[in-house]
C-alpha atoms as a PDB file:
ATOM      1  CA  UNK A   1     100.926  85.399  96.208  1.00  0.00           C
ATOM      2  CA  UNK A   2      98.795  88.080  96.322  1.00  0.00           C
ATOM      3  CA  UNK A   3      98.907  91.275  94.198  1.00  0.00           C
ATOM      4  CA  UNK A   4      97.719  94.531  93.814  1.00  0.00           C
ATOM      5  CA  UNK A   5      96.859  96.557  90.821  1.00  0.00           C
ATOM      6  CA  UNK A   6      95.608 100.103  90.836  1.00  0.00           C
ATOM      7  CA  UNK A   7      93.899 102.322  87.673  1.00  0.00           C
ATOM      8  CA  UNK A   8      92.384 105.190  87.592  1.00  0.00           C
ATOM      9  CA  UNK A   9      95.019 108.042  88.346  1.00  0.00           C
ATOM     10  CA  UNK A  10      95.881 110.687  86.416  1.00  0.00           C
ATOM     11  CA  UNK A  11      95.619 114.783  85.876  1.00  0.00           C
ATOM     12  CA  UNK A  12      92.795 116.894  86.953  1.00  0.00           C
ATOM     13  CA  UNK A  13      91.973 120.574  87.303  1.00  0.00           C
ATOM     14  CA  UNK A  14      91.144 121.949  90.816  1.00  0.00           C
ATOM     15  CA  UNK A  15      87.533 120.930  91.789  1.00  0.00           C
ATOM     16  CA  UNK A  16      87.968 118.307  89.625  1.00  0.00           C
ATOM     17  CA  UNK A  17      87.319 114.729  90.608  1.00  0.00           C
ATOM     18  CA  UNK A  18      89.058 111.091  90.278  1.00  0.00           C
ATOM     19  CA  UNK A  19      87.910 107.112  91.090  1.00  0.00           C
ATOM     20  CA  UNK A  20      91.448 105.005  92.077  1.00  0.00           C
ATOM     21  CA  UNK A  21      90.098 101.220  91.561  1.00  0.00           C
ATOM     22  CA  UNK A  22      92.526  98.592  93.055  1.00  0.00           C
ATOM     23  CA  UNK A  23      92.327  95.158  92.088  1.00  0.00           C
ATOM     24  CA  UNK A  24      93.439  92.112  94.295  1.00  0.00           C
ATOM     25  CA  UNK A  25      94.673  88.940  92.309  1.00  0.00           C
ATOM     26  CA  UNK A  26      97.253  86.024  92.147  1.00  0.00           C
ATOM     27  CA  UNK A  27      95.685  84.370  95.359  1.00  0.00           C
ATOM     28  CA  UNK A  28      92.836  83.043  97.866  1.00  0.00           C
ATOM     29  CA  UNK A  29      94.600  84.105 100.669  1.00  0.00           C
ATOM     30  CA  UNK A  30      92.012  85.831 103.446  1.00  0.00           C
ATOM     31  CA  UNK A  31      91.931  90.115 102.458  1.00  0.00           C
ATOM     32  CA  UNK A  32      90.956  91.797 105.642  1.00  0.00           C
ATOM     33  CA  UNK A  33      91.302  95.630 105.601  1.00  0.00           C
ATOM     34  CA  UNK A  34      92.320  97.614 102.154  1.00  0.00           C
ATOM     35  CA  UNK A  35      92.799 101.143 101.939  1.00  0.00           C
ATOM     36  CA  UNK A  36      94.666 103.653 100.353  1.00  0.00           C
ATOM     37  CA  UNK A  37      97.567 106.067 101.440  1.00  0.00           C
ATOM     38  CA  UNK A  38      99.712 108.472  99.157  1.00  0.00           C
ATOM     39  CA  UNK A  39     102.982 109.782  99.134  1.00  0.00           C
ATOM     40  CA  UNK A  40     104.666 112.944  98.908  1.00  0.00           C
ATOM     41  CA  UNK A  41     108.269 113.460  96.853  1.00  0.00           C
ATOM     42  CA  UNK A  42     110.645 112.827  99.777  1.00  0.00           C
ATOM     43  CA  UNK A  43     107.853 112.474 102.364  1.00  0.00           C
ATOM     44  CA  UNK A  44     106.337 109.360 104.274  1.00  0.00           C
ATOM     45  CA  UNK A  45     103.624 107.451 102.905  1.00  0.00           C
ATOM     46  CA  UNK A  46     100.903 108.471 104.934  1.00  0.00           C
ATOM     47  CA  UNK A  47      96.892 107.231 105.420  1.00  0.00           C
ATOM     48  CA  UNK A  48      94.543 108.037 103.086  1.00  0.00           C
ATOM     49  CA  UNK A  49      91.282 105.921 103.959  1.00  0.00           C
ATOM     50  CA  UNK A  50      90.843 102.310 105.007  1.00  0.00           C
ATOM     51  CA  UNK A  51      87.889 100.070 105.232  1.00  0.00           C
ATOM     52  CA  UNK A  52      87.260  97.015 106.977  1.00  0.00           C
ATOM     53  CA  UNK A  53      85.741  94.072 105.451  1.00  0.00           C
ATOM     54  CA  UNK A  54      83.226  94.557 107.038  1.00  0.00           C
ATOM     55  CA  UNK A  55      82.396  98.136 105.667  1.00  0.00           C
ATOM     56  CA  UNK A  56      83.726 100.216 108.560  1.00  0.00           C
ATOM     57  CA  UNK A  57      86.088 103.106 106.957  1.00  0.00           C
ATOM     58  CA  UNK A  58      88.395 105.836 108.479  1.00  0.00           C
ATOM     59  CA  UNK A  59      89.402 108.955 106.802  1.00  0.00           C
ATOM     60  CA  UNK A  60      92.448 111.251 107.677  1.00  0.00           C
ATOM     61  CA  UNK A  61      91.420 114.933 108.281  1.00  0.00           C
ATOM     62  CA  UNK A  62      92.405 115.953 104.931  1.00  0.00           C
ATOM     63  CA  UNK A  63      90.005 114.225 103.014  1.00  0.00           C
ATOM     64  CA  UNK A  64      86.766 113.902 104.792  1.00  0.00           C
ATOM     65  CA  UNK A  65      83.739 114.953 103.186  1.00  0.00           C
ATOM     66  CA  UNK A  66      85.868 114.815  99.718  1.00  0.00           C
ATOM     67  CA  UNK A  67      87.083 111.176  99.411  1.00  0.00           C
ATOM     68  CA  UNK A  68      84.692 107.681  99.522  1.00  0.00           C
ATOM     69  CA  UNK A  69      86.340 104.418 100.379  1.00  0.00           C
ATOM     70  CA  UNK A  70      84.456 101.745  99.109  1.00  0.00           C
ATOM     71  CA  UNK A  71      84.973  98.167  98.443  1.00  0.00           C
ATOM     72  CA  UNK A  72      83.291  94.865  96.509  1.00  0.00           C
ATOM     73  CA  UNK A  73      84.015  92.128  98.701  1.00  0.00           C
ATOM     74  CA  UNK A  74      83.378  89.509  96.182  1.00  0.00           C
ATOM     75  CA  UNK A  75      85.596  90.575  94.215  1.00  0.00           C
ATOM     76  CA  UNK A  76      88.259  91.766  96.811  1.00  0.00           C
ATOM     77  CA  UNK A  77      88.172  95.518  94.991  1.00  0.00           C
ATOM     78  CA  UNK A  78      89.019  98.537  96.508  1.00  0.00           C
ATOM     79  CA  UNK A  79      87.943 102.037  95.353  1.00  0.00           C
ATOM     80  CA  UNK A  80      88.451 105.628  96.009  1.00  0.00           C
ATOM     81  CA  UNK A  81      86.344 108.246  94.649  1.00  0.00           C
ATOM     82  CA  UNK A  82      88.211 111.642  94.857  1.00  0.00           C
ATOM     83  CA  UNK A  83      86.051 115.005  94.682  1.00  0.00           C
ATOM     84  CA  UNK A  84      86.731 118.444  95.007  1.00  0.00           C
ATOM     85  CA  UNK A  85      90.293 117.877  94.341  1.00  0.00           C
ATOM     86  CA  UNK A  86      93.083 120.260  95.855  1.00  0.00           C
ATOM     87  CA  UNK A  87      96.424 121.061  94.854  1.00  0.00           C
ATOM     88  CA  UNK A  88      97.998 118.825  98.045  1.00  0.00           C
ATOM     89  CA  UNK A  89      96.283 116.019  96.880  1.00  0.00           C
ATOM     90  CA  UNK A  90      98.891 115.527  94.140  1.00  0.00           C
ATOM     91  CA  UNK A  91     100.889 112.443  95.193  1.00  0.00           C
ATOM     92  CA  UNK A  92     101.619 108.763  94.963  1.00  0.00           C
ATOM     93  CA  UNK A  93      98.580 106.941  95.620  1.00  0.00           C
ATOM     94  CA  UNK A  94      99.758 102.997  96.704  1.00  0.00           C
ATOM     95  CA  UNK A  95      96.536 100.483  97.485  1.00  0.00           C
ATOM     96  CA  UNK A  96      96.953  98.537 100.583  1.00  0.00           C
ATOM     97  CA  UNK A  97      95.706  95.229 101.753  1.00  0.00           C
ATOM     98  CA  UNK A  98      95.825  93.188 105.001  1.00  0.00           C
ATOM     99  CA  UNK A  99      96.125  89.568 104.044  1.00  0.00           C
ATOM    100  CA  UNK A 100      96.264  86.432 105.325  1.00  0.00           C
ATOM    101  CA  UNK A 101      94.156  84.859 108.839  1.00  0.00           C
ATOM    102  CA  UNK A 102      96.241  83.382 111.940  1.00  0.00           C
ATOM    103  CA  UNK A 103      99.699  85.730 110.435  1.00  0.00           C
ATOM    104  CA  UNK A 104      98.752  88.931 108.323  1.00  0.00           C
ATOM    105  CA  UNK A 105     100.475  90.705 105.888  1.00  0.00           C
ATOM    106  CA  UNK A 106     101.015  93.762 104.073  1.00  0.00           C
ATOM    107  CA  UNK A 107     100.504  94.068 100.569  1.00  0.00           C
ATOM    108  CA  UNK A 108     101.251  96.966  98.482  1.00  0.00           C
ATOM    109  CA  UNK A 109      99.902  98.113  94.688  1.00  0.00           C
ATOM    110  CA  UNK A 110     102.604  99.892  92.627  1.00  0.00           C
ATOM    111  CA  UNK A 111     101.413 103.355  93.274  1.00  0.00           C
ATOM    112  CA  UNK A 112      99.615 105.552  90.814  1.00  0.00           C
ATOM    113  CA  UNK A 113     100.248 109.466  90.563  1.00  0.00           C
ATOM    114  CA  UNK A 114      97.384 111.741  90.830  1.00  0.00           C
ATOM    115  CA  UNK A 115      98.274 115.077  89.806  1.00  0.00           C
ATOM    116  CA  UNK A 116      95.999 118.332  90.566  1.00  0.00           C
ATOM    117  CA  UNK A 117      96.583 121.559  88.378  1.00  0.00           C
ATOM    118  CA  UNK A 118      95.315 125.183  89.488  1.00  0.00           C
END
């Protein structure tokens, strides 16, 4: 079965910046898109960025020009480099990945809090 693991959260100041890493494992199962959405206390989880496996990525609004989506299709590794961090970015950061070929899947990570301090 497949898993998710993701690293790299944590505290920063305002302006600050952050690199979430998400690593796949447990399976050889096909991974098609990954991508990254965060959540807000009480809130929905909402898009972040995704990328294709083929390298095609989508940003929401909020985080163009900041965030990078980037992936290592070898190893089936997901990253997101955070810059010029705001305030609202503080949230629940959860890893996703579209598995399997004929029937897909979602798979989630655990979520890891970023938290950014003015």
């Amino acid at each position: 079965q497949v898993q998710l693991v993701e690293s790299g959260g944590g505290l920063v100041q305002v302006g600050g910046s952050l690199r979430l890493s998400c690593v796949t494992s447990g399976s050889t199962v096909r991974i098609n898109d990954m991508g990254w959405y965060r959540q807000y206390p009480g809130k929905q989880r909402e898009l972040v960025a995704t990328i294709s496996s083929g390298g095609r990525s989508n940003y929401a609004d909020s985080v163009k020009a900041r965030f990078t989506i980037s992936r290592d299709n070898a190893k089936n590794i997901v990253y997101l480099q955070m810059n010029s961090l705001k305030p609202e970015d503080t949230a629940v950061y959860y890893c996703n990945a579209v598995a399997g070929t004929n029937f897909r899947y979602d798979v989630w990570g655990q979520g890891t809090q970023v938290t950014v301090s003015s």
